[in-house]
PDB file of N, CA and C in Angstrom:
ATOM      1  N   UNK A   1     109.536  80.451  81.668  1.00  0.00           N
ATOM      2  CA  UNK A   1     108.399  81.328  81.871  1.00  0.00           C
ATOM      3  C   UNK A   1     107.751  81.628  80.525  1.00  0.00           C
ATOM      4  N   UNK A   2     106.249  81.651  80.520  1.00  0.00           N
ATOM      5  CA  UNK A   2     105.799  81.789  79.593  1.00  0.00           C
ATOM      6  C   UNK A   2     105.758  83.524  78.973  1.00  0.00           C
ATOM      7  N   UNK A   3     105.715  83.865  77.575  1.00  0.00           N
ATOM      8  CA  UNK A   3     105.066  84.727  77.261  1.00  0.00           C
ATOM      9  C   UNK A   3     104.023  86.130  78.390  1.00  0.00           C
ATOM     10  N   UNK A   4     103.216  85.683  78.561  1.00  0.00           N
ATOM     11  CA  UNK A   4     102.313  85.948  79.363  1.00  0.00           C
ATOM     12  C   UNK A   4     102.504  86.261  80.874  1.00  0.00           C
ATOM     13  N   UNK A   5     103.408  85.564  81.473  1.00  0.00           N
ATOM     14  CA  UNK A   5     104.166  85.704  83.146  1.00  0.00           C
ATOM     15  C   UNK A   5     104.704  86.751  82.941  1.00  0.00           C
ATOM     16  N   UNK A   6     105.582  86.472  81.764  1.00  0.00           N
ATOM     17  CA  UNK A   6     106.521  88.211  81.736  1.00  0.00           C
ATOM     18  C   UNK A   6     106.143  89.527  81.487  1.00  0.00           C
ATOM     19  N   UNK A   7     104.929  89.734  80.297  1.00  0.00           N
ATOM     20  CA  UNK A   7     104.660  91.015  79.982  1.00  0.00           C
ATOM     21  C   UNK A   7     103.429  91.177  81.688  1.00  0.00           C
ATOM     22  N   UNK A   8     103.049  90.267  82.443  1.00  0.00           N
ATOM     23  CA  UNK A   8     102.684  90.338  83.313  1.00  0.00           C
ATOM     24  C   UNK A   8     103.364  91.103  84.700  1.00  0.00           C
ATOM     25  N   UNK A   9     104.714  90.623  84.664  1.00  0.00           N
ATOM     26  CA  UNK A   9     105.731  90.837  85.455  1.00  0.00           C
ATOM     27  C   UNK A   9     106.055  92.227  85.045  1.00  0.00           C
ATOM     28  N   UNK A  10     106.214  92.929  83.825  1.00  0.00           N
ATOM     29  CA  UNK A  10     107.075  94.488  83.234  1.00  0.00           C
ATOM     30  C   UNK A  10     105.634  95.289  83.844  1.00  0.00           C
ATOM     31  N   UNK A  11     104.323  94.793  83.394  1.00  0.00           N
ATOM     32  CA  UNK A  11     103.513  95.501  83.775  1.00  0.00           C
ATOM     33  C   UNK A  11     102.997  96.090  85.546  1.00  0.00           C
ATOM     34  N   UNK A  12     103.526  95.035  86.140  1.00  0.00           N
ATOM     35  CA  UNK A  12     103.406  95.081  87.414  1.00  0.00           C
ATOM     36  C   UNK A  12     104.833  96.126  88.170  1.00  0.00           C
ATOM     37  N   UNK A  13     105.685  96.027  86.860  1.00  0.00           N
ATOM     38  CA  UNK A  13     107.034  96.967  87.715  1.00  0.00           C
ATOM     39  C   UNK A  13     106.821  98.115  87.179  1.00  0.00           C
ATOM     40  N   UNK A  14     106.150  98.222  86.329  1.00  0.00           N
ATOM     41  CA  UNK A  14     105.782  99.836  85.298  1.00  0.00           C
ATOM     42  C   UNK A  14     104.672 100.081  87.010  1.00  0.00           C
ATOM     43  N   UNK A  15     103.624  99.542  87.084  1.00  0.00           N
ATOM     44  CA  UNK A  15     102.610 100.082  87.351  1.00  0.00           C
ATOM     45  C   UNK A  15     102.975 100.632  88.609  1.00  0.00           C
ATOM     46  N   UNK A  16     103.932  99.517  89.810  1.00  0.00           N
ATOM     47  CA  UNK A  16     104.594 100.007  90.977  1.00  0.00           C
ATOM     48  C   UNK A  16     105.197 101.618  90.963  1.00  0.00           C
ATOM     49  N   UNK A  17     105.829 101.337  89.714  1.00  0.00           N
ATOM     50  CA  UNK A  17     107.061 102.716  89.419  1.00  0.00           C
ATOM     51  C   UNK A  17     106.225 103.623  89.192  1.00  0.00           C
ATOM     52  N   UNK A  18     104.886 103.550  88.897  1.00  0.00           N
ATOM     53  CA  UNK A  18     103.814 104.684  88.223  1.00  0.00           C
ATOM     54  C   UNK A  18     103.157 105.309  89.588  1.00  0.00           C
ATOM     55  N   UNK A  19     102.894 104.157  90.655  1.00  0.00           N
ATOM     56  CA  UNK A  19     102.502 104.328  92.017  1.00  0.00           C
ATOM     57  C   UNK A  19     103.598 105.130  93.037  1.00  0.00           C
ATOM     58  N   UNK A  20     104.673 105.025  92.561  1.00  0.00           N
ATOM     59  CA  UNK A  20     105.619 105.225  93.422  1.00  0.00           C
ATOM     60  C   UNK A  20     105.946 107.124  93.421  1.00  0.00           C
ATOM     61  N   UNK A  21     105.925 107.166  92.160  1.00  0.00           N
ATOM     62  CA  UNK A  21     105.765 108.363  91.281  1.00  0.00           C
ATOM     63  C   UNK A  21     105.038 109.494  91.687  1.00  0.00           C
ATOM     64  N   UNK A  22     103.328 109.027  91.643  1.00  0.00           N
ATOM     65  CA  UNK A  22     102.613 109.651  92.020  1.00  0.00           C
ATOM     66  C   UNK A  22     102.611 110.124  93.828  1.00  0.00           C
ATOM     67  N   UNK A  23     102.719 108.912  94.653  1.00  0.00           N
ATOM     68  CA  UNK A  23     102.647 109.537  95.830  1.00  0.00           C
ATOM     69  C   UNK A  23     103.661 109.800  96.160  1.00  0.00           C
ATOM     70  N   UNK A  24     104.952 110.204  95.764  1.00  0.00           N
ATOM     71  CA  UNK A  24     106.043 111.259  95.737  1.00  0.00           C
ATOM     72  C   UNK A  24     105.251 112.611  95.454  1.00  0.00           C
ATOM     73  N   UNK A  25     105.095 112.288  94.337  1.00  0.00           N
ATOM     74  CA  UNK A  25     104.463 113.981  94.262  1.00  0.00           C
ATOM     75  C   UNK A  25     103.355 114.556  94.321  1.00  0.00           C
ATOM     76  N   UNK A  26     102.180 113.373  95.525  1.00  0.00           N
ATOM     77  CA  UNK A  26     101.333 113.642  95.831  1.00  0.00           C
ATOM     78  C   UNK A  26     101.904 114.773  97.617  1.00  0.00           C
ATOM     79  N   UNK A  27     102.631 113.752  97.524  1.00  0.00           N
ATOM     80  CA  UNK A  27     103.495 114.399  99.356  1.00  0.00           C
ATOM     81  C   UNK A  27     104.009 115.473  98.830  1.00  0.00           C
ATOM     82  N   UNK A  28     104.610 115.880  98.211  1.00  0.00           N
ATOM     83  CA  UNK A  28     105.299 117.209  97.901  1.00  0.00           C
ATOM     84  C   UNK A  28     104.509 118.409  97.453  1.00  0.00           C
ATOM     85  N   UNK A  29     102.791 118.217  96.539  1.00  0.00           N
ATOM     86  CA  UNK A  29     102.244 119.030  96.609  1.00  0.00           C
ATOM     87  C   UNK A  29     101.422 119.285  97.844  1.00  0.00           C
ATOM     88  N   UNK A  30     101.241 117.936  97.988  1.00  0.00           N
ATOM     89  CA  UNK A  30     100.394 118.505  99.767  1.00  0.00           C
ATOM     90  C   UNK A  30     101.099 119.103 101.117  1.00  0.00           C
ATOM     91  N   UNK A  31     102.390 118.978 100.950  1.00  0.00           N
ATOM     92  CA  UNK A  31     103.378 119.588 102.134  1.00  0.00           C
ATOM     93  C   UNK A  31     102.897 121.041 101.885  1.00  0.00           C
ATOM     94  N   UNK A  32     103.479 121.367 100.597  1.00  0.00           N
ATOM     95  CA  UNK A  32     103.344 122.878 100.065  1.00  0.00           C
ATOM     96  C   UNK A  32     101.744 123.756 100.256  1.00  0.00           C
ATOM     97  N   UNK A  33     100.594 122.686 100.287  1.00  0.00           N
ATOM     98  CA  UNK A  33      99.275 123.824 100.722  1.00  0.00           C
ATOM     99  C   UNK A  33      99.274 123.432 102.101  1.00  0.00           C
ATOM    100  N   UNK A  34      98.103 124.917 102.536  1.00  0.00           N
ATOM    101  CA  UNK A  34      97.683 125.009 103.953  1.00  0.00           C
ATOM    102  C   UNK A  34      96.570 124.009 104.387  1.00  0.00           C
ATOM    103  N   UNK A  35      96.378 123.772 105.313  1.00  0.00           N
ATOM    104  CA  UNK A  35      95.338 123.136 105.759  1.00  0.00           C
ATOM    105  C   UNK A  35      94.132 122.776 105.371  1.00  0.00           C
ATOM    106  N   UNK A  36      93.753 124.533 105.349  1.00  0.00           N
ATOM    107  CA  UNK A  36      92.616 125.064 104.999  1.00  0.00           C
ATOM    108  C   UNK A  36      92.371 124.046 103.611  1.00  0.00           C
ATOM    109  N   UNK A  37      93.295 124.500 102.688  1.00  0.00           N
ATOM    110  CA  UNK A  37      92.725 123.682 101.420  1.00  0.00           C
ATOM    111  C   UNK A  37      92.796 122.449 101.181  1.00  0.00           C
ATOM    112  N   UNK A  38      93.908 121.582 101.848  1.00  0.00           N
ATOM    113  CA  UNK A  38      93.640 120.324 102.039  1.00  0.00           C
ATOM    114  C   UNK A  38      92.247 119.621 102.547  1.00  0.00           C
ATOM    115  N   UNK A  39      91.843 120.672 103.820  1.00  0.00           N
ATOM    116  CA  UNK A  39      90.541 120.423 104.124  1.00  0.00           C
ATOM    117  C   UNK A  39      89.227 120.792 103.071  1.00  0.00           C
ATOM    118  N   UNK A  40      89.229 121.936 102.169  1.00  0.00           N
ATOM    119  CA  UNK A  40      88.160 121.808 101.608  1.00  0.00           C
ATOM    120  C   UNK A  40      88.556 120.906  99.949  1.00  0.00           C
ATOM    121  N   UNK A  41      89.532 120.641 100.029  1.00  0.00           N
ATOM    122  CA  UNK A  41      89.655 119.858  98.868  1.00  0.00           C
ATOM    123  C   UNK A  41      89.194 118.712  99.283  1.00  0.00           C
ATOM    124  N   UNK A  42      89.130 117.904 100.303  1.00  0.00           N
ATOM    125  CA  UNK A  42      88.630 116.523 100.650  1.00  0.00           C
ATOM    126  C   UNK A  42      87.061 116.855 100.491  1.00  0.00           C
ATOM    127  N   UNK A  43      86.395 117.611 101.636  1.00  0.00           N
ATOM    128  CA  UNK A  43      85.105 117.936 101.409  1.00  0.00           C
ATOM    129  C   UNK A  43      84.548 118.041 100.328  1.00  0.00           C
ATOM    130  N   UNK A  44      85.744 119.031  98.725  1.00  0.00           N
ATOM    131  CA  UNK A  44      84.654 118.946  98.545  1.00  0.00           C
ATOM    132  C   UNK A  44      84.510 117.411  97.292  1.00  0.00           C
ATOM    133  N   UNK A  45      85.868 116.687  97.332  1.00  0.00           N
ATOM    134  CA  UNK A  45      85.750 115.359  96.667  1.00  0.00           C
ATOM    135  C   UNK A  45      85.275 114.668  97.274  1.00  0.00           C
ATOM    136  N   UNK A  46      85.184 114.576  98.819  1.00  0.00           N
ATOM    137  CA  UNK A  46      83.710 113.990  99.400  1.00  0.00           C
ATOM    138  C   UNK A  46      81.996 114.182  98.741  1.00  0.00           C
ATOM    139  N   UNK A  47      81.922 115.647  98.574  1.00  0.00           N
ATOM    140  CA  UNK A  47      81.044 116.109  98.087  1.00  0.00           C
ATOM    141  C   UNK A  47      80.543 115.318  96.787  1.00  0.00           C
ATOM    142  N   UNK A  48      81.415 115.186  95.652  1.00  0.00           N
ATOM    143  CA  UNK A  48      81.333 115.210  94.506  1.00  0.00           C
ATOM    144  C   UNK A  48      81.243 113.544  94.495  1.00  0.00           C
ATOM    145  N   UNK A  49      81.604 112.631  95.017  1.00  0.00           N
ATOM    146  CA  UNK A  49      81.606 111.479  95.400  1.00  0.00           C
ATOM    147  C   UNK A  49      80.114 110.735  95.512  1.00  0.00           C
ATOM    148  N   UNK A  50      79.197 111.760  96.548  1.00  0.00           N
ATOM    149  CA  UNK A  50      78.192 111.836  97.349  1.00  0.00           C
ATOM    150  C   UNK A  50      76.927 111.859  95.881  1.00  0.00           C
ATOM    151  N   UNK A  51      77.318 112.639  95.187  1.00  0.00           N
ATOM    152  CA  UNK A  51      76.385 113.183  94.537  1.00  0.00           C
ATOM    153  C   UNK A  51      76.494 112.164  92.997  1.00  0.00           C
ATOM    154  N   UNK A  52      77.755 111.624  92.942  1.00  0.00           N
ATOM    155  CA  UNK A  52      77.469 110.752  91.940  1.00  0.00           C
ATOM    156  C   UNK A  52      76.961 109.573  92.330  1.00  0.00           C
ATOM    157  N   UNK A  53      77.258 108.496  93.585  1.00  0.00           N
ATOM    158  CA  UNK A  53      76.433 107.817  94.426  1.00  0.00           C
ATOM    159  C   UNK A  53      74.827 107.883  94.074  1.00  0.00           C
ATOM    160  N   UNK A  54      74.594 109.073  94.296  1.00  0.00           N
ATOM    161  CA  UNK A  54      73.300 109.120  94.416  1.00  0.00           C
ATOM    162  C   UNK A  54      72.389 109.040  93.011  1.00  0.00           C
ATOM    163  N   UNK A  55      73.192 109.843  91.823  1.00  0.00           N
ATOM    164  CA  UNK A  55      72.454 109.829  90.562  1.00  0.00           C
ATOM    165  C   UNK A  55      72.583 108.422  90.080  1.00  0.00           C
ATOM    166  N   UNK A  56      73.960 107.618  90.447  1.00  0.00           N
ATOM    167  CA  UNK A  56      74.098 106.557  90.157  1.00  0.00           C
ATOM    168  C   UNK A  56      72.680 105.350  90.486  1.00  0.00           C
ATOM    169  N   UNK A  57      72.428 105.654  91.683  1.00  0.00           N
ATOM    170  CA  UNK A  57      71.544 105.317  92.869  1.00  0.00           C
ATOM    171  C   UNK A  57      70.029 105.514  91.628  1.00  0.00           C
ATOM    172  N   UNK A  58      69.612 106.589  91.369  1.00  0.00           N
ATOM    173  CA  UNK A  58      68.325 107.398  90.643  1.00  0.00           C
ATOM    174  C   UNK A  58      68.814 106.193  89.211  1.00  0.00           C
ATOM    175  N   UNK A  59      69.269 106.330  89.097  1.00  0.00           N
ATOM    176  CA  UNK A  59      69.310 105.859  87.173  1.00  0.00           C
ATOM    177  C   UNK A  59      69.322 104.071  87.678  1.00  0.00           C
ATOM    178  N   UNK A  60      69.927 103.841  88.398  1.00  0.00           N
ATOM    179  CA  UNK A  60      69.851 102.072  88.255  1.00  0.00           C
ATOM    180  C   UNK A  60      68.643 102.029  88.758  1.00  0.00           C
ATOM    181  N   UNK A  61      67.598 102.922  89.856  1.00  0.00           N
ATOM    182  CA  UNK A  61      66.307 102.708  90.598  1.00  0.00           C
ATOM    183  C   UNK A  61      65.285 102.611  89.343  1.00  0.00           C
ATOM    184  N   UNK A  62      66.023 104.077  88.234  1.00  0.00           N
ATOM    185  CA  UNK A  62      64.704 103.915  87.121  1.00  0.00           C
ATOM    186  C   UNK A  62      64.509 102.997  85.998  1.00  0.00           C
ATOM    187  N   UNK A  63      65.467 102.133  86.256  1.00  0.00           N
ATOM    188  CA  UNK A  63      65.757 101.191  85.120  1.00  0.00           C
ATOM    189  C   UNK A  63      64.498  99.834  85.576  1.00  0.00           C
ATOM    190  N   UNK A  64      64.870  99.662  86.885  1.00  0.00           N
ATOM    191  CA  UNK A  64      64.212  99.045  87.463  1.00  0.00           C
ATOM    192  C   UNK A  64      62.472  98.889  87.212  1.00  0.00           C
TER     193      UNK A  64
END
């Protein structure tokens, strides 16, 4: 195996273990809130989502 396969290969088991990590303790903080804020926390990163879309949207239109 070359060079390159391997630091390919450590990076791919780091990055798993980094994934694995996070939604462990994505489940454990979200068990712990209520509804309520699960629900307006989506809304409002829906929200915030929405609104960069759109400036994104304005600035590539004015380039144009």
């Amino acid at each position: 195996m070359s060079r390159t396969t391997v630091l390919q290969l450590i990076a791919a088991v780091i990055a798993i273990a980094v994934l694995a990590v996070i939604h462990q303790g994505s489940g454990w903080f979200l068990s712990h809130m209520s509804n309520d804020f699960i629900v307006g926390m989506l809304f409002g990163m829906f929200l915030v989502l929405l609104v960069w879309i759109y400036e994104d949207w304005k600035e590539r239109r004015s380039r144009a």
